[in-house]
N, C-alpha and C. Protein backbone atom coordinates (compact mmCIF):
# COMPACT_ATOMS: atom_id res chain seq x y z
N UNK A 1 0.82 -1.20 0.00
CA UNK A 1 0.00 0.00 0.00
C UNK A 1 0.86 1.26 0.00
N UNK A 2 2.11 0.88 0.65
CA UNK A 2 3.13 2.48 0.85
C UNK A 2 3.53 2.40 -0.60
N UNK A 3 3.92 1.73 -1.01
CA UNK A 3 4.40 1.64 -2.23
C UNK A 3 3.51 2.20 -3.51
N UNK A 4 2.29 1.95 -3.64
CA UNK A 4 1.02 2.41 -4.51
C UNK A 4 1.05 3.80 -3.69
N UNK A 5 0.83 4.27 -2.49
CA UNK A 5 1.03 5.85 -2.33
C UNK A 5 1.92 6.50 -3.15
N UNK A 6 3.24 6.35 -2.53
CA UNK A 6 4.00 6.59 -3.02
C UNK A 6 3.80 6.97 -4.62
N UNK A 7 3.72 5.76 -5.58
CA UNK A 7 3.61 5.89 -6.96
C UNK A 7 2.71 6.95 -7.30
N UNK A 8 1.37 6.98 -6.63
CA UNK A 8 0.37 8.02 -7.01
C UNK A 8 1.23 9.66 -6.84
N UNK A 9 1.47 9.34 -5.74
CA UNK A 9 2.60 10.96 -5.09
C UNK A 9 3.03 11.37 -6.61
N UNK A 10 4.45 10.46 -6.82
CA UNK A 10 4.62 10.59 -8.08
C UNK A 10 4.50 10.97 -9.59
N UNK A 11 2.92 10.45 -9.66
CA UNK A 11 2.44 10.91 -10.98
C UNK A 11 1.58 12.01 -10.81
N UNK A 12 1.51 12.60 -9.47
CA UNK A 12 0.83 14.13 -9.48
C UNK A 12 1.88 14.79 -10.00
N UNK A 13 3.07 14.76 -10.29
CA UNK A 13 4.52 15.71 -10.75
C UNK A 13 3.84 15.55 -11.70
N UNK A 14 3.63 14.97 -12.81
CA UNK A 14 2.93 14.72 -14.39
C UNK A 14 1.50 15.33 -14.29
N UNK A 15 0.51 15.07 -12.94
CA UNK A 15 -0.73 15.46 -13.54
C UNK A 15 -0.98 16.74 -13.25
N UNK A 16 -0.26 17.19 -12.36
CA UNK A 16 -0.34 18.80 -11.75
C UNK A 16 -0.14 19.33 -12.96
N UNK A 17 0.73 19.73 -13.84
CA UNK A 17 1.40 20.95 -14.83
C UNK A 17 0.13 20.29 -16.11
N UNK A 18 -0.56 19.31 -16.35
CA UNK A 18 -1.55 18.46 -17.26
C UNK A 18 -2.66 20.06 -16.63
N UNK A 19 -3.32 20.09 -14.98
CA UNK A 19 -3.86 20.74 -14.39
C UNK A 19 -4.05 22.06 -14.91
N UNK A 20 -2.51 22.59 -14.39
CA UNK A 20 -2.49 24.04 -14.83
C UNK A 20 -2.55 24.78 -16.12
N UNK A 21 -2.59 23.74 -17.27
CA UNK A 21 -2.75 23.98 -18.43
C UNK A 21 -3.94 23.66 -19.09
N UNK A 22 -5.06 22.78 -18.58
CA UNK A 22 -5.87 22.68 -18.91
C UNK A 22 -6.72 23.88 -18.70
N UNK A 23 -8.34 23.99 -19.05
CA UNK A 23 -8.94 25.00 -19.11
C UNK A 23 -9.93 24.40 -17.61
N UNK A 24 -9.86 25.49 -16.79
CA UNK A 24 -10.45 26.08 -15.76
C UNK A 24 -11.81 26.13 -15.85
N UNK A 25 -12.35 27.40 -16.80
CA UNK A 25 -13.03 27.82 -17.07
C UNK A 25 -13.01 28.65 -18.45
N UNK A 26 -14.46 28.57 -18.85
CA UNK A 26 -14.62 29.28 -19.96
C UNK A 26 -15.69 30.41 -19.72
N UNK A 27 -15.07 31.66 -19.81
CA UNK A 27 -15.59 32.77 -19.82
C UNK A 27 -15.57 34.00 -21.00
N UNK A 28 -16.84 34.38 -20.86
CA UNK A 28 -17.40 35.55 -22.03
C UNK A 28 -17.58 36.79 -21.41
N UNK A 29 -16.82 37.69 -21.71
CA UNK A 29 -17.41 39.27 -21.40
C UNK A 29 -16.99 39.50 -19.91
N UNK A 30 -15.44 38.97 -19.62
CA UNK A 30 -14.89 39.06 -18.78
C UNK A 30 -13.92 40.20 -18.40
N UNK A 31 -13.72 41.70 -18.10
CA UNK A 31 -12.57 42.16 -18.67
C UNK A 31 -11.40 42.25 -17.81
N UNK A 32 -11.05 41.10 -17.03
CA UNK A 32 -9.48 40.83 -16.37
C UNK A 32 -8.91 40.08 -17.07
N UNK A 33 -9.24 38.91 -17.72
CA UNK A 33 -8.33 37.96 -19.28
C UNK A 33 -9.43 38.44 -20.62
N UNK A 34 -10.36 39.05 -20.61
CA UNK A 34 -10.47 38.77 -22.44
C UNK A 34 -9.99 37.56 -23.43
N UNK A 35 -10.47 36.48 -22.89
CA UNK A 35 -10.47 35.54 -23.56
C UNK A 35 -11.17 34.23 -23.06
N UNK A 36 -11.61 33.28 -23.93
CA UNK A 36 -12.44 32.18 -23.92
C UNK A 36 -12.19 31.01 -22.95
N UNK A 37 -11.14 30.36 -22.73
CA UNK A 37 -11.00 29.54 -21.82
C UNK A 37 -9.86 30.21 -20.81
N UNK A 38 -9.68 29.69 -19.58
CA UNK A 38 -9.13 30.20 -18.59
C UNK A 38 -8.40 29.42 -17.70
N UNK A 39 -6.84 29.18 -18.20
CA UNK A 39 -6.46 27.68 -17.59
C UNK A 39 -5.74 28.17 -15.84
N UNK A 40 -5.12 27.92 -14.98
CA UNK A 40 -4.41 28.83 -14.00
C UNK A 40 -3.31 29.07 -14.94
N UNK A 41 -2.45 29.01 -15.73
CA UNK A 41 -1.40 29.22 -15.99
C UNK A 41 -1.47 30.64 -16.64
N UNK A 42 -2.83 30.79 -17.76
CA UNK A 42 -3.35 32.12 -18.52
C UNK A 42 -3.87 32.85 -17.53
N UNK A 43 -4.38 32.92 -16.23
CA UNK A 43 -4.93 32.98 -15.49
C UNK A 43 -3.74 34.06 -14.41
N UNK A 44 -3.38 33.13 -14.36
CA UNK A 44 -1.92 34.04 -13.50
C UNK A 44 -0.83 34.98 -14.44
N UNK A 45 -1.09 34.73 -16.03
CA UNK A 45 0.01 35.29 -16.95
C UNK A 45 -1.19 36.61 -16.91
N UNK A 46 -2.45 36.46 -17.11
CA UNK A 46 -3.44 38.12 -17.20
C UNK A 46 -3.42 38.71 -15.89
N UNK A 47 -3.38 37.83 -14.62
CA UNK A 47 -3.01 38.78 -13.64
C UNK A 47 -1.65 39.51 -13.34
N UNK A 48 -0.88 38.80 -14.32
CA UNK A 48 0.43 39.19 -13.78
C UNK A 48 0.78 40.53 -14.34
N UNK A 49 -0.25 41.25 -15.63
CA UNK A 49 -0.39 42.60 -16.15
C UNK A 49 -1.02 43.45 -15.19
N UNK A 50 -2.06 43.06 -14.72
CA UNK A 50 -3.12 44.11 -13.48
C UNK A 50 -2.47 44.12 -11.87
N UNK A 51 -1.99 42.89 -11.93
CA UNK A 51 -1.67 42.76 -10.04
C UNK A 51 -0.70 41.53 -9.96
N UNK A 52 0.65 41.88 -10.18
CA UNK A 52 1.31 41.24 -9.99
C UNK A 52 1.72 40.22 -8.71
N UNK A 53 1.13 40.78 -7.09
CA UNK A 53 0.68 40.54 -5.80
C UNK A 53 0.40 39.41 -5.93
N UNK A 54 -1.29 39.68 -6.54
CA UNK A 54 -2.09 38.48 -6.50
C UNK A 54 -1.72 37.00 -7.49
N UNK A 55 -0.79 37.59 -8.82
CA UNK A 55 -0.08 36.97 -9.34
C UNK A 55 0.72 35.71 -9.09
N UNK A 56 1.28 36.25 -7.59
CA UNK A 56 2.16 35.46 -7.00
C UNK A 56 1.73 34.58 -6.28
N UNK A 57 0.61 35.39 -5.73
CA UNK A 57 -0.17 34.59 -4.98
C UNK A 57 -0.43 33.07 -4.74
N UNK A 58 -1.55 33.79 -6.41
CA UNK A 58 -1.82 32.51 -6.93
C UNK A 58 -0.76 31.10 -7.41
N UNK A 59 -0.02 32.11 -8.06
CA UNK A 59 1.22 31.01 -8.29
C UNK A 59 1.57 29.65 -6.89
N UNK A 60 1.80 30.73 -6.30
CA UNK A 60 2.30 30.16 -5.19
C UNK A 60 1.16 28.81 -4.48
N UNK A 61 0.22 29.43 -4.00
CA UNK A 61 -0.95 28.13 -3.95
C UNK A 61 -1.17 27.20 -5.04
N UNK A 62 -1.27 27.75 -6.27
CA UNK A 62 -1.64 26.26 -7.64
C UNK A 62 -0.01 25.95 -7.90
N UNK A 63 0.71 26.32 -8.05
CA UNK A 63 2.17 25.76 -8.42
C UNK A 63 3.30 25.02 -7.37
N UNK A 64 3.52 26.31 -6.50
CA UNK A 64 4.96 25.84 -6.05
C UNK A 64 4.11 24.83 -4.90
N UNK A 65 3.28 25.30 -4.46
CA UNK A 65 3.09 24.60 -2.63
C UNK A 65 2.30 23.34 -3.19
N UNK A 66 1.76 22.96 -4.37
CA UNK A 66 1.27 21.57 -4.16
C UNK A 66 3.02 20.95 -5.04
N UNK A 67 3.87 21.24 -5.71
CA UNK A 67 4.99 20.69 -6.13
C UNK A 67 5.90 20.59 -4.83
N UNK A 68 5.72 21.42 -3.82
CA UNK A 68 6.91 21.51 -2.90
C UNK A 68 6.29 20.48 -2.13
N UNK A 69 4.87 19.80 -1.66
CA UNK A 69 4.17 18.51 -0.83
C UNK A 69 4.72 17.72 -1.73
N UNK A 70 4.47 17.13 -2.85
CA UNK A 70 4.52 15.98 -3.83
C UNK A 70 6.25 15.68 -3.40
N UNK A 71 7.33 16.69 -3.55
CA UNK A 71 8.48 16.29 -3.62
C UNK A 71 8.93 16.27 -1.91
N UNK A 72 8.20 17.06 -0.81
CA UNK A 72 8.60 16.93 0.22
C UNK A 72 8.01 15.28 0.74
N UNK A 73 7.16 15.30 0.19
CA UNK A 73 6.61 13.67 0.97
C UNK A 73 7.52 12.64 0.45
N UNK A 74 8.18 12.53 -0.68
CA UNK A 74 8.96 12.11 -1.21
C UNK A 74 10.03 11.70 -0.72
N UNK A 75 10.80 13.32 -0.69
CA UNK A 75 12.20 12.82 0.35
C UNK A 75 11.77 12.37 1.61
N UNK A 76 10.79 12.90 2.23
CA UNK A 76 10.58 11.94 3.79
C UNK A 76 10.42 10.38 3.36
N UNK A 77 9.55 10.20 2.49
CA UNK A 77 9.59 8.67 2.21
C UNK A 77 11.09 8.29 1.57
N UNK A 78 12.17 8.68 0.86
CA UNK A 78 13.23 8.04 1.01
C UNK A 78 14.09 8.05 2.24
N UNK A 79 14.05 8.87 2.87
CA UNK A 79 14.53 9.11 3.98
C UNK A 79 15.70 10.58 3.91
N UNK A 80 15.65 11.33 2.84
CA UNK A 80 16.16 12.29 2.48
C UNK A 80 16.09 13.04 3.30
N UNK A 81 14.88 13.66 4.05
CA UNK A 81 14.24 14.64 5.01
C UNK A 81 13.42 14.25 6.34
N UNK A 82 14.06 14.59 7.51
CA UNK A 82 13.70 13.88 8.25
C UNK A 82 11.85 14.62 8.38
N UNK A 83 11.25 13.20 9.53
CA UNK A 83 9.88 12.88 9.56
C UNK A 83 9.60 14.44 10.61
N UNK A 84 10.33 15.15 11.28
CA UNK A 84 10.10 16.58 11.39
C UNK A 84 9.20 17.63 10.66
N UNK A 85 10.02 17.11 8.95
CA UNK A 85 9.09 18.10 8.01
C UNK A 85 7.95 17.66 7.79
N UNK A 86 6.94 16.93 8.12
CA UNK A 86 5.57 16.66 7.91
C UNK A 86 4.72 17.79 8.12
N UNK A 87 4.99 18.22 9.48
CA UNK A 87 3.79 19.82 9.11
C UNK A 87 3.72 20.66 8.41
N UNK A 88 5.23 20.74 8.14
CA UNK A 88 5.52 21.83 6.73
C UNK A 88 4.63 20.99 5.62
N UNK A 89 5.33 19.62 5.54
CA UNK A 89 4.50 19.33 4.04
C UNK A 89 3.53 19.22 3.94
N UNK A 90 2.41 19.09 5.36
CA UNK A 90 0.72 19.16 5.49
C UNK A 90 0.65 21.01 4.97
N UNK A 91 1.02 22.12 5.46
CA UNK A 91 0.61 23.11 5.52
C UNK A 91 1.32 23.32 4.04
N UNK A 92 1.84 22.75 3.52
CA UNK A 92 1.59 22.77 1.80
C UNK A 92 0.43 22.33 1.10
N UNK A 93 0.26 21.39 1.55
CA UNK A 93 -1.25 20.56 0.64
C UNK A 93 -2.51 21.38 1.33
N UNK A 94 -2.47 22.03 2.65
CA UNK A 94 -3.42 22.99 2.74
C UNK A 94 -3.32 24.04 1.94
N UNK A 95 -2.46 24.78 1.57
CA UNK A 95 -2.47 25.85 0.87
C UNK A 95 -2.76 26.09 -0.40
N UNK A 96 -2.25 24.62 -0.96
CA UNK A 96 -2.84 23.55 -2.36
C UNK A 96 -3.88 24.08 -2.28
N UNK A 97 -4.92 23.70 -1.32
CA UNK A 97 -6.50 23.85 -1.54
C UNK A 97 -6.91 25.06 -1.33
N UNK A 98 -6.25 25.71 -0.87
CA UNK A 98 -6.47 27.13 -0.71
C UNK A 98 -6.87 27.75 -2.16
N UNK A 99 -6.14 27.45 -3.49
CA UNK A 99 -6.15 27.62 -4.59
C UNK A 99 -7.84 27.54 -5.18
N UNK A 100 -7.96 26.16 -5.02
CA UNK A 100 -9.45 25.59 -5.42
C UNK A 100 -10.53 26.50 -5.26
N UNK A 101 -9.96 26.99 -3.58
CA UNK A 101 -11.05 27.94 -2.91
C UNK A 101 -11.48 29.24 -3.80
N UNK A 102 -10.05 29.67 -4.17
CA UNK A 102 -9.78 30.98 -4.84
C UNK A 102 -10.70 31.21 -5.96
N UNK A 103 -10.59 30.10 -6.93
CA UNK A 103 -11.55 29.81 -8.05
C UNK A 103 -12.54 29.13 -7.94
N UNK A 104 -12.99 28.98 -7.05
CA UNK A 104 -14.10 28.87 -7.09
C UNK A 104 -15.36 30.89 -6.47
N UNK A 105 -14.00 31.47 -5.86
CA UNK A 105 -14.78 32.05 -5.27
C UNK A 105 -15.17 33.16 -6.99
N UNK A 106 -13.93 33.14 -7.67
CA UNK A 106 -14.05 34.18 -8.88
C UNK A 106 -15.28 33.73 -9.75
N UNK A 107 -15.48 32.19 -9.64
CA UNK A 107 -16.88 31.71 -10.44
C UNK A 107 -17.77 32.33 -9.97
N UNK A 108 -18.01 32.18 -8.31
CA UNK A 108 -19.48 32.48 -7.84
C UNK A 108 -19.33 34.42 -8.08
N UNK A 109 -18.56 35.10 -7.66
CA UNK A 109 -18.55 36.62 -8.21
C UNK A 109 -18.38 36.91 -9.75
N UNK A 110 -17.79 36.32 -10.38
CA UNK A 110 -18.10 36.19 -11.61
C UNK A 110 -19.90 35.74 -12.39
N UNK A 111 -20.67 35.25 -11.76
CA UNK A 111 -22.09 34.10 -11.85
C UNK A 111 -22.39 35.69 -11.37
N UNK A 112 -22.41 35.64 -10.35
CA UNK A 112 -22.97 36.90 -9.76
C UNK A 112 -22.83 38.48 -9.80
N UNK A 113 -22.52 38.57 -10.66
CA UNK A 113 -22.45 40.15 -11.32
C UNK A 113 -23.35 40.21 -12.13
N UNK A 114 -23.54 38.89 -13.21
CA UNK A 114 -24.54 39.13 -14.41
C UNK A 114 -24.15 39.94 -16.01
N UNK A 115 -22.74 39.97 -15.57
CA UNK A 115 -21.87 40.05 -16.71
C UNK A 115 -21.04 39.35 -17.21
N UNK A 116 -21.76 39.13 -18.49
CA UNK A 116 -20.97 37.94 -18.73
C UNK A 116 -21.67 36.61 -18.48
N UNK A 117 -20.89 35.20 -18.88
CA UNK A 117 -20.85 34.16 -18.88
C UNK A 117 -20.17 33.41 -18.12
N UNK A 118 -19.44 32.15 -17.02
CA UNK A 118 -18.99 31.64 -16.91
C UNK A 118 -19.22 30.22 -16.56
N UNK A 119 -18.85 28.86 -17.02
CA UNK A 119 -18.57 28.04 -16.95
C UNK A 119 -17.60 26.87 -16.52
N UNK A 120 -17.53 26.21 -15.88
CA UNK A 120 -16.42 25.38 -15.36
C UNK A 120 -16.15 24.52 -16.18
N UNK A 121 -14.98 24.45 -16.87
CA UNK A 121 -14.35 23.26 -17.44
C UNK A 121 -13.74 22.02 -17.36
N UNK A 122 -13.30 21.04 -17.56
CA UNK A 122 -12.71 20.09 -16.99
C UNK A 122 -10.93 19.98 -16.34
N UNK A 123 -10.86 21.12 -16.69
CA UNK A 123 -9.31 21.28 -15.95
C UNK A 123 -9.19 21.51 -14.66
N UNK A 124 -10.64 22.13 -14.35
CA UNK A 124 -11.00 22.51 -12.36
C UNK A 124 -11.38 20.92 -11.83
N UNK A 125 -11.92 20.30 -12.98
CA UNK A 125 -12.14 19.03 -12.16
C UNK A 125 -10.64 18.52 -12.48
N UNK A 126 -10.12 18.32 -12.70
CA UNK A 126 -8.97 17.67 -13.02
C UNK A 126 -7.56 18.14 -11.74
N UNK A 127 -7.78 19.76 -11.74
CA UNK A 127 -6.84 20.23 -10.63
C UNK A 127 -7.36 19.96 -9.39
N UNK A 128 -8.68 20.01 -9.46
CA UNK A 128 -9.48 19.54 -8.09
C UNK A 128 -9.32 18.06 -7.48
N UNK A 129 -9.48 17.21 -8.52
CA UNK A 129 -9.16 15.97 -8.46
C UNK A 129 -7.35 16.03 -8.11
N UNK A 130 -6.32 16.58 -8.57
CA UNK A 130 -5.03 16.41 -7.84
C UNK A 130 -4.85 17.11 -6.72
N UNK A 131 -5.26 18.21 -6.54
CA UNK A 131 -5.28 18.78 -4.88
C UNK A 131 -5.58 17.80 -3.82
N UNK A 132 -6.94 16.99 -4.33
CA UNK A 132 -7.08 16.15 -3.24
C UNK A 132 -6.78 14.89 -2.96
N UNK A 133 -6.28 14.40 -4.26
CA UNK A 133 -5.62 13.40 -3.81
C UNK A 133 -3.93 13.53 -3.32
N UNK A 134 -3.34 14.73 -3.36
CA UNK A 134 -2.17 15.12 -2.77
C UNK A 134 -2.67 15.25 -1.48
N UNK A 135 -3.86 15.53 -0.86
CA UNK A 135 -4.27 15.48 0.52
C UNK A 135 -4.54 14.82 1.31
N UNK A 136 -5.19 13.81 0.14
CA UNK A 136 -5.33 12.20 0.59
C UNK A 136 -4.41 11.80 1.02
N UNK A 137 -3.28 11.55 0.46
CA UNK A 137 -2.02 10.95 0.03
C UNK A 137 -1.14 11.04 1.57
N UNK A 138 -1.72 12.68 1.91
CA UNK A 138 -0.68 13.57 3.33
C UNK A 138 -0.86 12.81 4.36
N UNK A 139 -2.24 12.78 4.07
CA UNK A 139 -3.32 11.77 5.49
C UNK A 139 -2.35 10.39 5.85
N UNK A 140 -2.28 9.61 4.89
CA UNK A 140 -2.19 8.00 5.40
C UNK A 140 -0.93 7.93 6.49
N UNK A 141 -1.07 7.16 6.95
CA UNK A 141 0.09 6.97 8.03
C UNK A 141 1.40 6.07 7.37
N UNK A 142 2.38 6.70 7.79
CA UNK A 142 3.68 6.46 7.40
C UNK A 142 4.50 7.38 6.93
């Protein structure tokens, strides 16, 4: 079973950046990206013209902090890093989801203005689906 963790850990390095490139959302008559689908990666490149801050932000929750869990659980499971860093690597995969939160909240204020269009695409289920199984993953014992 450590072993099948483990492997899954693994192929979030492959499905995460699959995530951030897929489309998010598809939005019409939006004017912070002006354009049709909305992956995090386009997402953080149009914020990074208006608010570079929030830019980072975001980066930082959809990019580095679910890559920095995937590879920190890692070295603890080879024994690279001692079993110390576990809270750090939990309060990564929280911050992971912190992301999810984010976009979801721009859908519902986005829905709720009445300008415009928006839709969820399969890349939110797809990043949604790796956030939590990187959370899953934090959980099991060992």
């Amino acid at each position: 079973m450590a072993k099948l963790a483990r492997w899954l850990n693994l192929a979030l390095l492959v499905a995460f950046p699959v995530a951030w490139a897929a489309p998010l959302l598809r939005a019409g008559l939006l004017p912070f990206f002006g354009l049709g689908e909305i992956s995090i990666l386009s997402g953080i490149a149009g914020l990074w013209e208006t608010d570079k801050g929030l830019a980072l932000l975001v980066a930082l929750f959809a990019l580095v902090a679910p890559y920095a869990k995937i590879l920190g659980t890692e070295a603890v499971a080879r024994g690279w890093l001692s079993r110390r860093a576990k809270p750090v690597i939990a309060l990564m995969a929280r911050l992971a989801m912190a992301d999810i939160f984010l976009i979801a909240l721009y859908v519902v204020i986005a829905k709720g203005t009445g300008i415009g269009h928006v839709e969820t695409a399969w890349g939110l289920w797809l990043f949604t689906a790796c956030v939590l199984c990187s959370l899953l993953l934090s959980w099991r014992k060992g």
